[in-house]
C-alpha atoms as a PDB file:
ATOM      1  CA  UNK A   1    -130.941 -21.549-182.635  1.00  0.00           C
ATOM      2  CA  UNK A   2    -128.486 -22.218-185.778  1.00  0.00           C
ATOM      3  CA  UNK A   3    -127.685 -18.303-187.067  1.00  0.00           C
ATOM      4  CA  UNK A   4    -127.494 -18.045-190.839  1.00  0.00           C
ATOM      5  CA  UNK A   5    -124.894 -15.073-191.170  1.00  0.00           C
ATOM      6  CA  UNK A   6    -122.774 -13.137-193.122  1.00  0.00           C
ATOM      7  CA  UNK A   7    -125.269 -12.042-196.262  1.00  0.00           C
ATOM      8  CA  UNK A   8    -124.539 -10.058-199.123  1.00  0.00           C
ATOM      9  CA  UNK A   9    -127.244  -7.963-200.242  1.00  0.00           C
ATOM     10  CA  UNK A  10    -128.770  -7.982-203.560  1.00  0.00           C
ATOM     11  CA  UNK A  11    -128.289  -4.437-204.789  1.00  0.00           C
ATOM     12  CA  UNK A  12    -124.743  -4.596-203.295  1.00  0.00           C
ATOM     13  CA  UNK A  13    -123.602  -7.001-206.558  1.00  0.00           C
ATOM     14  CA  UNK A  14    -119.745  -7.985-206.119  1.00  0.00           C
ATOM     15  CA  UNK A  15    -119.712  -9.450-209.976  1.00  0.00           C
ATOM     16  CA  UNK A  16    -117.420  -7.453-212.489  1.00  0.00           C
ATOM     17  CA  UNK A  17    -120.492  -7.155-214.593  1.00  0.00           C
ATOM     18  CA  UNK A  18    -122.693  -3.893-214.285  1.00  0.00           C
ATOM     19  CA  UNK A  19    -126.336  -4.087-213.390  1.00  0.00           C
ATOM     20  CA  UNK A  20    -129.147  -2.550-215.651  1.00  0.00           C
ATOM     21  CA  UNK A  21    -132.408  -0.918-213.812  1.00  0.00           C
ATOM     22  CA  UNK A  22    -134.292  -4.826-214.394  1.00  0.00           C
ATOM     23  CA  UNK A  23    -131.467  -6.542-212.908  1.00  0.00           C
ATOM     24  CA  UNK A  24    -130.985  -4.885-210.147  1.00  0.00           C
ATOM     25  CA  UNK A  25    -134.704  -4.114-209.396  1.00  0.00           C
ATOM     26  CA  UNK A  26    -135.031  -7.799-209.862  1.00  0.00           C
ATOM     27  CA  UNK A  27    -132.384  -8.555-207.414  1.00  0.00           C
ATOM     28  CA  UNK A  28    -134.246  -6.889-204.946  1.00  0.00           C
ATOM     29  CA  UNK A  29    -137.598  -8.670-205.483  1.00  0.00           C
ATOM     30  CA  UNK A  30    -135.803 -11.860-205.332  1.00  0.00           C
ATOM     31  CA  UNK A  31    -134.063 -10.636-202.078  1.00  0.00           C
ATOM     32  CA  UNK A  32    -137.454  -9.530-200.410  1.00  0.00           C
ATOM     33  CA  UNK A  33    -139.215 -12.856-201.035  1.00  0.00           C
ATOM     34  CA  UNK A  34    -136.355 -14.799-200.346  1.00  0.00           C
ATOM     35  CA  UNK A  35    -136.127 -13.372-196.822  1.00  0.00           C
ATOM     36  CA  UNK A  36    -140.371 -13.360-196.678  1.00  0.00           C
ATOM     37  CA  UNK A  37    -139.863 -16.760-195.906  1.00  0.00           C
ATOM     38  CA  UNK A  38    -136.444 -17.703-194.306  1.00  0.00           C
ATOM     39  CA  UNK A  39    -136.900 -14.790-191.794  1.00  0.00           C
ATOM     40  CA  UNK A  40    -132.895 -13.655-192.700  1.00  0.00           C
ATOM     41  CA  UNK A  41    -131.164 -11.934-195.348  1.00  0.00           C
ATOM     42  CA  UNK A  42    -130.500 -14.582-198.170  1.00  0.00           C
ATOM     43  CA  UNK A  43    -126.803 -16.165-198.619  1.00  0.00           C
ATOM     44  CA  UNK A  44    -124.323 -13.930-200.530  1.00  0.00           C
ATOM     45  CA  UNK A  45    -123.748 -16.651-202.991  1.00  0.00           C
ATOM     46  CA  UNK A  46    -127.750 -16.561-203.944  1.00  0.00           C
ATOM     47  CA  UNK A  47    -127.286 -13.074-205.319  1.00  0.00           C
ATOM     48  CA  UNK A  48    -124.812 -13.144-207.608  1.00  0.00           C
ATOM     49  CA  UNK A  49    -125.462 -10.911-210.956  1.00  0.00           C
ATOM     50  CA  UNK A  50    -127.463 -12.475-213.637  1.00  0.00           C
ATOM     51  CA  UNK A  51    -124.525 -11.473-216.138  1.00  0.00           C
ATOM     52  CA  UNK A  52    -122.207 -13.381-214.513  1.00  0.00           C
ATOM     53  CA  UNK A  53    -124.184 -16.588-214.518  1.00  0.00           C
ATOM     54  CA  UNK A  54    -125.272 -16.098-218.005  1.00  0.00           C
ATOM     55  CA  UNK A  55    -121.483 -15.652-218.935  1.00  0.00           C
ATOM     56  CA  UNK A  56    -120.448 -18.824-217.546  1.00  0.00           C
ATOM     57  CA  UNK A  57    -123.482 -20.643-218.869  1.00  0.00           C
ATOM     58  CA  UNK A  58    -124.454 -22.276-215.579  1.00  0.00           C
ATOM     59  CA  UNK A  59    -128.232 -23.082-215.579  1.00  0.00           C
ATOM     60  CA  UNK A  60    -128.654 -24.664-211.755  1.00  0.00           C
ATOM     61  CA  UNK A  61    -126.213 -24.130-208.707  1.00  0.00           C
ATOM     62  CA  UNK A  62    -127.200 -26.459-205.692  1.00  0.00           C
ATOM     63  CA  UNK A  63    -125.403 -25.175-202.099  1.00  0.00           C
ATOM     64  CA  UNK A  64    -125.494 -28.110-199.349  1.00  0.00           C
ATOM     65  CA  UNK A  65    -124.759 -26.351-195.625  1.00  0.00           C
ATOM     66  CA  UNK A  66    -123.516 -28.598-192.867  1.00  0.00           C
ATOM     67  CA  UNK A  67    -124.990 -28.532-189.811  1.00  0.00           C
ATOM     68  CA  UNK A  68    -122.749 -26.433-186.899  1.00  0.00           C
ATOM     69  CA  UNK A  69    -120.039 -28.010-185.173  1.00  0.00           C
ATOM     70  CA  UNK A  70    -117.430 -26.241-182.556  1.00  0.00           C
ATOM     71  CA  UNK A  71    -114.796 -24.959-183.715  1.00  0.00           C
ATOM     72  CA  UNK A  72    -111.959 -25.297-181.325  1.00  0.00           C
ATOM     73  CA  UNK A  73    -107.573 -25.482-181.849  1.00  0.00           C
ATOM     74  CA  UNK A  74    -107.395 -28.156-179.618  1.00  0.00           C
ATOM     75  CA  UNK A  75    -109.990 -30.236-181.740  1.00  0.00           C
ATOM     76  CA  UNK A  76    -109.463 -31.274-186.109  1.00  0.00           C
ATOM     77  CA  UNK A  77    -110.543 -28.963-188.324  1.00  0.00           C
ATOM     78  CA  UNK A  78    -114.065 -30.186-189.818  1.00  0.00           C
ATOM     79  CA  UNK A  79    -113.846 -29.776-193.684  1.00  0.00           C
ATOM     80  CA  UNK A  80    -116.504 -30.944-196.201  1.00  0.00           C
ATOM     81  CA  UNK A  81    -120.053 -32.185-195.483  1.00  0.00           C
ATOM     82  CA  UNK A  82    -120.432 -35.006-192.743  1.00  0.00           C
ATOM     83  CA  UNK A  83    -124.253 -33.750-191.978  1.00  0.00           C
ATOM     84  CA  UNK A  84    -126.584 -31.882-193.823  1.00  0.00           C
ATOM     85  CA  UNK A  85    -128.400 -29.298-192.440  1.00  0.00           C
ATOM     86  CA  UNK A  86    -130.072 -27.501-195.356  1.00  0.00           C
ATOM     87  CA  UNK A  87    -129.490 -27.193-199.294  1.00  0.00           C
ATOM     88  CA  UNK A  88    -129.789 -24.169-201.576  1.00  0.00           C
ATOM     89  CA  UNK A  89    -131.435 -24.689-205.078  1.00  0.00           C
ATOM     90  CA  UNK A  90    -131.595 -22.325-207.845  1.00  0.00           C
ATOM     91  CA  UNK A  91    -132.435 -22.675-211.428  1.00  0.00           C
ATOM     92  CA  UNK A  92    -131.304 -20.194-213.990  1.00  0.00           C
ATOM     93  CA  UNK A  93    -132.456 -19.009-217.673  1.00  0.00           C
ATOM     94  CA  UNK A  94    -131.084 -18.409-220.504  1.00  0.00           C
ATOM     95  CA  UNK A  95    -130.249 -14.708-219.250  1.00  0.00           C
ATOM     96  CA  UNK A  96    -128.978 -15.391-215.892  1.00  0.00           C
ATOM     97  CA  UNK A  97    -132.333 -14.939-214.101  1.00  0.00           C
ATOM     98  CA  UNK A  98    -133.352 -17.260-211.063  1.00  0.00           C
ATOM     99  CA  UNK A  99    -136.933 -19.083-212.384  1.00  0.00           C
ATOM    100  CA  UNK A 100    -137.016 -21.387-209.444  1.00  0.00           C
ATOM    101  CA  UNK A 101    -135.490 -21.200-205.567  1.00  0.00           C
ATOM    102  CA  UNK A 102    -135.913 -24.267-203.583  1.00  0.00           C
ATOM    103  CA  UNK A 103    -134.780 -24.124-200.082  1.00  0.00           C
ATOM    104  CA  UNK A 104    -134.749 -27.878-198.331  1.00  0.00           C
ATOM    105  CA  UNK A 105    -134.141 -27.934-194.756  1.00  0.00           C
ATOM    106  CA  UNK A 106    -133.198 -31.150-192.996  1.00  0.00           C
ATOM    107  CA  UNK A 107    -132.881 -29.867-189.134  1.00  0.00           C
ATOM    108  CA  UNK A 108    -135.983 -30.693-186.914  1.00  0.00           C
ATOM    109  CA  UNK A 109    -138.979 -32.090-188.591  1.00  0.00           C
ATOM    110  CA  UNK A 110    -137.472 -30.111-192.077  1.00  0.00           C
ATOM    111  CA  UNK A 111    -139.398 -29.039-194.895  1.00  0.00           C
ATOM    112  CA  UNK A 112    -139.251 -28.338-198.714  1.00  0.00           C
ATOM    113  CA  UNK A 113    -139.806 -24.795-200.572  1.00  0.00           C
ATOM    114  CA  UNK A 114    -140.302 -24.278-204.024  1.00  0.00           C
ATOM    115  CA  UNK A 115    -140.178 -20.826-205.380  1.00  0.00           C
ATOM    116  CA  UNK A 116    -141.552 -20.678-208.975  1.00  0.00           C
ATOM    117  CA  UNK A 117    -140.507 -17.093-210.751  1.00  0.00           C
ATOM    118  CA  UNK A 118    -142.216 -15.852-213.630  1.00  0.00           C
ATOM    119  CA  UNK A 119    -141.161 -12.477-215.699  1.00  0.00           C
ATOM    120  CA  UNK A 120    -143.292 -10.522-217.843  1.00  0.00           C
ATOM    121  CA  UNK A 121    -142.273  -9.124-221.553  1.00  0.00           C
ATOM    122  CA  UNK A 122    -140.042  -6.138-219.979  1.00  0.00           C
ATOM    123  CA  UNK A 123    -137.926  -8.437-218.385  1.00  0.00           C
ATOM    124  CA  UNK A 124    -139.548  -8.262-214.813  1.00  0.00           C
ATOM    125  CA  UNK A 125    -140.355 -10.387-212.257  1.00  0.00           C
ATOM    126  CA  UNK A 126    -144.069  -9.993-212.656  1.00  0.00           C
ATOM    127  CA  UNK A 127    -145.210 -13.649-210.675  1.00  0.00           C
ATOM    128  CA  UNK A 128    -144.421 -16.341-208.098  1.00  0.00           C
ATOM    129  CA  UNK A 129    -146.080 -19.303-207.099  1.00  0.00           C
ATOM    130  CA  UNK A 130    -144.778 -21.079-203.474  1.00  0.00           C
ATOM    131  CA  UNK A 131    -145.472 -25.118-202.150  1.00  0.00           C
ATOM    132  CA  UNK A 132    -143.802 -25.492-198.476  1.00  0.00           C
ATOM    133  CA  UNK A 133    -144.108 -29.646-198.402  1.00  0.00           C
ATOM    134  CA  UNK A 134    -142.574 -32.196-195.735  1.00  0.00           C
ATOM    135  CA  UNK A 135    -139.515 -34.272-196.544  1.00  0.00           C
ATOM    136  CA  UNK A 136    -141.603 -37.030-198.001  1.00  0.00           C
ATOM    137  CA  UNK A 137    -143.587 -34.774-200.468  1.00  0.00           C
ATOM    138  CA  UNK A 138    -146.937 -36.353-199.182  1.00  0.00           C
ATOM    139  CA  UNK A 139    -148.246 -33.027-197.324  1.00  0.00           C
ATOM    140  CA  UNK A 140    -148.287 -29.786-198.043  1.00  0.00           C
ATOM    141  CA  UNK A 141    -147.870 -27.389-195.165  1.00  0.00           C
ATOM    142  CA  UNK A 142    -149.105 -23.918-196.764  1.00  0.00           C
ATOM    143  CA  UNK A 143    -149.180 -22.862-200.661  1.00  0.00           C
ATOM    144  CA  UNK A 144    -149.567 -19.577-202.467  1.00  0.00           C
ATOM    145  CA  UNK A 145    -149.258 -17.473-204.642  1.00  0.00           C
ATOM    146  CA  UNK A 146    -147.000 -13.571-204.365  1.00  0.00           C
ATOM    147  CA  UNK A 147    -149.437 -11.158-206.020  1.00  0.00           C
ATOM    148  CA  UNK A 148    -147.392  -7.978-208.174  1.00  0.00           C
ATOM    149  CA  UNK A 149    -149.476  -4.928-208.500  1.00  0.00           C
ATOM    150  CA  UNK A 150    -148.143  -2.542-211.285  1.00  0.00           C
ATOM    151  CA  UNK A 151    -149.447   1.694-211.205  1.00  0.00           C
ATOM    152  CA  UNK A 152    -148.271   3.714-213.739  1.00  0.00           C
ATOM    153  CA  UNK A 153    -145.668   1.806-215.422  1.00  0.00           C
ATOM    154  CA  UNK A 154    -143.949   0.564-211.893  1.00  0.00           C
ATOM    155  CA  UNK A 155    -144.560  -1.726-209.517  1.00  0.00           C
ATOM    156  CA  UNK A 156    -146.259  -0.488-206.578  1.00  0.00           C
ATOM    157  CA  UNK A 157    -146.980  -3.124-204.304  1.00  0.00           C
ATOM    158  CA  UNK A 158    -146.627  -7.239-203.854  1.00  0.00           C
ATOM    159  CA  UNK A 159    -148.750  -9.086-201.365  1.00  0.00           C
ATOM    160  CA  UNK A 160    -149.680 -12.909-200.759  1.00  0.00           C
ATOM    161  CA  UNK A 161    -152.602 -14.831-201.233  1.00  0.00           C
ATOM    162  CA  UNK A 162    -153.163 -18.548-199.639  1.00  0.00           C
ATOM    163  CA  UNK A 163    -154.212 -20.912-201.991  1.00  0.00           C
ATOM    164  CA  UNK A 164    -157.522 -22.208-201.240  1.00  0.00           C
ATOM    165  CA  UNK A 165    -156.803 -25.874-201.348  1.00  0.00           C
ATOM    166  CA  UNK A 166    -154.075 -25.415-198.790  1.00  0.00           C
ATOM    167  CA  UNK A 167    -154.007 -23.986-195.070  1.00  0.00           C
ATOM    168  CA  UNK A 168    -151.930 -20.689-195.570  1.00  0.00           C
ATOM    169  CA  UNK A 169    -148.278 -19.493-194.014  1.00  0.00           C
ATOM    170  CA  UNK A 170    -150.032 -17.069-191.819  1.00  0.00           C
ATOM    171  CA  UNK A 171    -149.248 -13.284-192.073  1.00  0.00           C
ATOM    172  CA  UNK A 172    -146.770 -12.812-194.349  1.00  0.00           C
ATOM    173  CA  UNK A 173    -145.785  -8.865-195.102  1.00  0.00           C
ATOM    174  CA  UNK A 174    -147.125  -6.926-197.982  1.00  0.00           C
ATOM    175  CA  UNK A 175    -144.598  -4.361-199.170  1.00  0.00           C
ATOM    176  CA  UNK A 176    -145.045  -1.033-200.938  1.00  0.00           C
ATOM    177  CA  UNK A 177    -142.382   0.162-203.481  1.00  0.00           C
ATOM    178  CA  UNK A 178    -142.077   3.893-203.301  1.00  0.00           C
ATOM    179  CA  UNK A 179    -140.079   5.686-205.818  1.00  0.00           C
ATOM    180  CA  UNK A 180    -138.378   9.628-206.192  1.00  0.00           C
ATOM    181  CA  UNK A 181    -139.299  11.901-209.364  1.00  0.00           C
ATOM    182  CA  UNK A 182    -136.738  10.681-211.255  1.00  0.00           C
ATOM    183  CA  UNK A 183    -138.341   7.284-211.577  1.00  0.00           C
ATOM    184  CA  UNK A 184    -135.624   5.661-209.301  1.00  0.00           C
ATOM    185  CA  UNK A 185    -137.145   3.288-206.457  1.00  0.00           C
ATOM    186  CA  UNK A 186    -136.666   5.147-203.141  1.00  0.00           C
ATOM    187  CA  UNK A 187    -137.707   2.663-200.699  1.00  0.00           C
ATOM    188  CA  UNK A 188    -139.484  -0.279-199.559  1.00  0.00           C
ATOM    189  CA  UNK A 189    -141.796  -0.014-196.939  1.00  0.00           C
ATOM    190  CA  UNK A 190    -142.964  -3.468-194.944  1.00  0.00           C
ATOM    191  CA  UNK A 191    -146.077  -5.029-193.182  1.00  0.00           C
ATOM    192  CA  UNK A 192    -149.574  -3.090-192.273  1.00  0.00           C
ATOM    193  CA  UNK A 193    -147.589  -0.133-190.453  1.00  0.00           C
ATOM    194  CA  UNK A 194    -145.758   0.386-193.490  1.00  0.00           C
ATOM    195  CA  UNK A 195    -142.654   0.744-191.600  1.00  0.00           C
ATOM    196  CA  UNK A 196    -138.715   1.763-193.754  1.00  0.00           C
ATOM    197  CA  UNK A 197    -137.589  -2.047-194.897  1.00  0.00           C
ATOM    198  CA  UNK A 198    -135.124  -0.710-197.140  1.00  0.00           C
ATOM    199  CA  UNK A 199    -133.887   2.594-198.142  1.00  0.00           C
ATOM    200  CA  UNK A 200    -131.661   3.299-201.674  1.00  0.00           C
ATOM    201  CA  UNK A 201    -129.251   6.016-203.383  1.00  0.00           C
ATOM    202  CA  UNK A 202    -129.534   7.988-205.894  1.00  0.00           C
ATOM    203  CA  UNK A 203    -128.084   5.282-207.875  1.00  0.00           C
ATOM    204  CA  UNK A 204    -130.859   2.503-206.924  1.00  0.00           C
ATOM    205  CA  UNK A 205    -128.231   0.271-205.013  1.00  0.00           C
ATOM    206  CA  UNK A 206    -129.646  -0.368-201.453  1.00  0.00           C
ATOM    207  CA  UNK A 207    -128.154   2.487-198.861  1.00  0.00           C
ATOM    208  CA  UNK A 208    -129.928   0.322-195.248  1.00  0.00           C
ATOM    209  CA  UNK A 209    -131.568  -1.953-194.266  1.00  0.00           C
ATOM    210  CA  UNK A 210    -134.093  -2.710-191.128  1.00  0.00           C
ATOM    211  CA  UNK A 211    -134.160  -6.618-190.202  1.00  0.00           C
ATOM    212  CA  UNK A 212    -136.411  -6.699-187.055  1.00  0.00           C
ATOM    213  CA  UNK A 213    -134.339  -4.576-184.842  1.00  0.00           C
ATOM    214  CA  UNK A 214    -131.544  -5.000-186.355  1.00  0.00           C
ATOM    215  CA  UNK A 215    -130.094  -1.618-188.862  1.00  0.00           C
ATOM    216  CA  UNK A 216    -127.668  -2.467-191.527  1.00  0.00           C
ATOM    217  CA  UNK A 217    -126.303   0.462-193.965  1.00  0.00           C
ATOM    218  CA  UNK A 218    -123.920  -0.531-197.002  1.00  0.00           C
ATOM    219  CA  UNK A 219    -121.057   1.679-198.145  1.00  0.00           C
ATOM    220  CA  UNK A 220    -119.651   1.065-201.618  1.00  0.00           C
ATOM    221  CA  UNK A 221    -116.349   2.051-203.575  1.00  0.00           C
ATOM    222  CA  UNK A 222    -116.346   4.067-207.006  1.00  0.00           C
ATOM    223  CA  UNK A 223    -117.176   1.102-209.048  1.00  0.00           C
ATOM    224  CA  UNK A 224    -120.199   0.311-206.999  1.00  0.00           C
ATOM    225  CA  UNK A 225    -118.773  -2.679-205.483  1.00  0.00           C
ATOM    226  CA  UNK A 226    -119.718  -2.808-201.483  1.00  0.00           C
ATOM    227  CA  UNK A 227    -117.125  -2.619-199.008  1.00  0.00           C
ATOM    228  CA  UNK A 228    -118.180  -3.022-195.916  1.00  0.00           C
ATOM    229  CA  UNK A 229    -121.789  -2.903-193.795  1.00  0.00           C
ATOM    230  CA  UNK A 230    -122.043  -1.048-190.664  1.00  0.00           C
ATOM    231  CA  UNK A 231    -124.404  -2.932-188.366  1.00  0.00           C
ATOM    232  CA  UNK A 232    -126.219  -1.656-185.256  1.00  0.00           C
ATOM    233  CA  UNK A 233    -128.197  -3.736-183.232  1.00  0.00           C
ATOM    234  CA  UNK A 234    -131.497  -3.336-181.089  1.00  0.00           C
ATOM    235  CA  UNK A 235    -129.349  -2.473-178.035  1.00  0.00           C
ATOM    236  CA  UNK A 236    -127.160   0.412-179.800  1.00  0.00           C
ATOM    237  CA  UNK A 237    -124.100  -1.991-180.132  1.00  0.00           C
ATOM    238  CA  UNK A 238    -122.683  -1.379-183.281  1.00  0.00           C
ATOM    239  CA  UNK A 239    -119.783  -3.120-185.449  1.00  0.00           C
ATOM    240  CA  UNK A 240    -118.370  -3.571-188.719  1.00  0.00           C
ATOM    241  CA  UNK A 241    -118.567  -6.461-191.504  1.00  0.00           C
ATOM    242  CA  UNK A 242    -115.483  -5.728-193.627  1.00  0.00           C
ATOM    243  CA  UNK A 243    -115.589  -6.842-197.669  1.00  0.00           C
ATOM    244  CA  UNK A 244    -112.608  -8.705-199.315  1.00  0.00           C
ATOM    245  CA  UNK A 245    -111.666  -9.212-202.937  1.00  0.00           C
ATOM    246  CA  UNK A 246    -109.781 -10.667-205.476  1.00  0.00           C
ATOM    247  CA  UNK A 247    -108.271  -9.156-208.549  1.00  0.00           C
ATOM    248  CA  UNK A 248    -111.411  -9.673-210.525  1.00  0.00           C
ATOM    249  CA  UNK A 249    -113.989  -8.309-207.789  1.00  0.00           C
ATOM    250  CA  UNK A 250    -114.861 -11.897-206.532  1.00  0.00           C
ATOM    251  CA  UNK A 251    -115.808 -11.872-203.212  1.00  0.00           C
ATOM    252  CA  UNK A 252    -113.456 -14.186-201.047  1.00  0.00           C
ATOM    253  CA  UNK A 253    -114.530 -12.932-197.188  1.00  0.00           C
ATOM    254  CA  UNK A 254    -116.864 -11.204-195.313  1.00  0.00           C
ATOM    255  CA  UNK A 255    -115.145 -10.816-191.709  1.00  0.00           C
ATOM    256  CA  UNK A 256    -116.005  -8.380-188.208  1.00  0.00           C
ATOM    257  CA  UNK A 257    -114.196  -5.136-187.506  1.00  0.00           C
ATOM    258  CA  UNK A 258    -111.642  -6.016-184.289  1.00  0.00           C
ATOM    259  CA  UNK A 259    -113.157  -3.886-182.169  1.00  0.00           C
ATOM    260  CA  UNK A 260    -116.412  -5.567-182.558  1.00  0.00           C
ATOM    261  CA  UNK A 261    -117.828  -7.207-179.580  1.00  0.00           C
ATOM    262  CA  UNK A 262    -118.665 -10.824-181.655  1.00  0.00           C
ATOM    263  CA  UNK A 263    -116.993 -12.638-184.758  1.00  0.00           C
ATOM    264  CA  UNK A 264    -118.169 -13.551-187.312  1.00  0.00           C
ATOM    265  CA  UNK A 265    -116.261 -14.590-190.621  1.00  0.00           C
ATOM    266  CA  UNK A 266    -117.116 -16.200-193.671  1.00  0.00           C
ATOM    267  CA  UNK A 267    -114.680 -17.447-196.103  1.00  0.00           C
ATOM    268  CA  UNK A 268    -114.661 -18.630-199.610  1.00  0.00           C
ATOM    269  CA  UNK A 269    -112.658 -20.978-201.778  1.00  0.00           C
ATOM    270  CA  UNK A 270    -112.952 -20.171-205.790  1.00  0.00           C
ATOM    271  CA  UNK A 271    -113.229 -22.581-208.477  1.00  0.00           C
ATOM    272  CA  UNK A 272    -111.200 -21.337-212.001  1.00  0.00           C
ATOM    273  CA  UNK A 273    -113.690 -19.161-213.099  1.00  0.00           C
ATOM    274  CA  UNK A 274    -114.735 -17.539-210.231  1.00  0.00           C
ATOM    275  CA  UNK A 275    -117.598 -19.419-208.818  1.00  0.00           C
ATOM    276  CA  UNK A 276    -117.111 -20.097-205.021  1.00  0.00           C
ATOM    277  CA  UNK A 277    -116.517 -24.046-204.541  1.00  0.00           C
ATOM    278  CA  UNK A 278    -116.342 -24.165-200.465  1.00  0.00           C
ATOM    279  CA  UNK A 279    -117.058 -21.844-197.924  1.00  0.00           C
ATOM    280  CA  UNK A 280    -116.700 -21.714-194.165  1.00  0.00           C
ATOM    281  CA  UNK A 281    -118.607 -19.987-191.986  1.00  0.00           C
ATOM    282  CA  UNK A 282    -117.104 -19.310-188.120  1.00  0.00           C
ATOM    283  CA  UNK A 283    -118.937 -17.404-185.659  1.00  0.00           C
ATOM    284  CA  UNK A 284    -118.774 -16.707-181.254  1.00  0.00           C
ATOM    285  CA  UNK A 285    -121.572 -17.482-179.265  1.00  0.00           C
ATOM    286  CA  UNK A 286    -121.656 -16.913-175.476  1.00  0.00           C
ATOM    287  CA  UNK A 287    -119.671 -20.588-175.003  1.00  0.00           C
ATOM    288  CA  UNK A 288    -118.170 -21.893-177.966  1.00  0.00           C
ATOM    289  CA  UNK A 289    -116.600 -20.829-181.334  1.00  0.00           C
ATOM    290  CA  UNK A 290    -119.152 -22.854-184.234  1.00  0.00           C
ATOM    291  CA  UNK A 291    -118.570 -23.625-187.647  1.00  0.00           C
ATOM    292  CA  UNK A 292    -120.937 -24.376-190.899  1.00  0.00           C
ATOM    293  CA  UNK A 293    -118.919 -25.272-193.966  1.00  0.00           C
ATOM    294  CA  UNK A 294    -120.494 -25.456-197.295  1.00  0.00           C
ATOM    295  CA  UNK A 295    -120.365 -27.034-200.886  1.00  0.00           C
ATOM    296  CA  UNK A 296    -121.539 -25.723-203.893  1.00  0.00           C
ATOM    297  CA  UNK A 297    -122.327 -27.806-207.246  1.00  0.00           C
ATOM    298  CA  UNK A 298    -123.057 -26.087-210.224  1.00  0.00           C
ATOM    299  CA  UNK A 299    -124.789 -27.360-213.548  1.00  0.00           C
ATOM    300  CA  UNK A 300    -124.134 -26.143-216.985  1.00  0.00           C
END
């Protein structure tokens, strides 16, 4: 199976801009549906601060992935798209917010996913609507609606409900937001055993995270930008995933410690202002070295 690596996480913005309390609490409902679906952590690049996209204006960005090939010195370097694997879709408004995620895959018998975002009058997401088709559009596998439940002022919990019309997408999680005295989200707990999905600060920026078996905790520097993840694994092996800038706090690489028994790297090219134009992923498995490369068009 493909892996889809290497992810940023929302509360862990690497944009110059600061986040607000809505932003980032946004970011993180984004993040949790995102991955509700996809079964992974969602792309660094799909988390990028709503100030910065409002800045430059952009109101779509479409990212096309290439499906794996080995990477090898004694073979050409593959650059650019020759097949597609999957593309990335997300529409922006006027403030920077995502209002619609589409997520087409092309691998298999492929599918498309709409995400539909709605926000209430504090800025919120307070709604979304989801269609899973096939690649013609003539079927619809599942389709349903992400139901926000608000006590006292906060939200307290989001679940799923099938629509009717439709056969559903099976047992989704329901997660419960739980939040200190202060009014600052603690943590979100997952599924019907209500088990730690994510834990924050003090500061409301995520401190770990629980991905099956998988435990991921996020260490940041005095501005708030991340720096590097230490990961352990269901088997107690632990590693790494080390953060690297440019002058401005755009993020050019994610790469593994040395020490760490696998590596993984991704790799970004910048347009002018900032926006990543290319990336390449590399990553080990047990026989080969593999590569995904990726393009990213953006729409003003």
């Amino acid at each position: 199976m493909k892996r889809f690596l290497l992810f940023i996480f929302m509360c862990a913005s690497v944009a110059v801009f600061p986040q607000g309390k809505s932003d980032r609490l946004n970011s993180t409902i984004f993040y949790v549906l995102v991955a509700d679906v996809t079964f992974n952590k969602p792309n660094y690049h799909l988390l990028i601060n709503p100030a910065k996209i409002k800045s430059a204006k952009i109101k779509k960005m479409e990212v096309i992935q290439s499906l794996d090939y080995i990477s090898d010195p004694s073979l050409p370097d593959i650059k650019g798209i020759e097949s597609i694997d999957r593309r990335e879709i997300v529409e922006y408004d006027k403030n920077g917010n995502p209002i619609k995620f589409s997520n087409y895959s092309y691998s298999w018998d492929g599918f498309l996913l709409d995400y539909t975002i709605s926000y209430g009058q504090d800025g919120l997401i307070s709604g979304v609507s989801m269609t899973s088709q096939d690649t013609t559009k003539k079927m619809i596998n599942y389709s349903g609606k992400y139901m926000f439940a608000v006590n006292a002022g906060k939200l307290s919990t989001i679940t799923y409900e099938d629509d009717p019309q439709f056969k559903g997408m099976g047992l989704p999680n329901s997660y419960n937001f739980v939040y200190r005295s202060d009014g600052s989200l603690e943590k979100i707990t997952a599924g019907v055993d209500a088990h730690d999905f994510i834990t924050c600060d003090e500061k409301g920026r995520v401190a770990t995270l629980l991905l099956g078996s998988k435990k991921i905790r996020y260490h940041y520097d005095k501005n708030g930008v991340i720096t590097k993840e230490s990961v352990e694994d269901e088997y107690g092996d632990k590693w790494e995933m080390t953060y690297k800038y440019d002058s401005k706090e755009n993020l050019l690489s994610v790469k593994s410690n040395k020490d760490a028994f696998i590596f993984e790297e991704m790799t970004y090219s910048l347009a002018k202002d900032g926006f990543p134009s290319k990336a390449k992923l590399l990553y080990d498995t047990k026989s080969s070295r593999r590569g995904v490369n990726y393009e990213f068009i953006y729409s003003k």
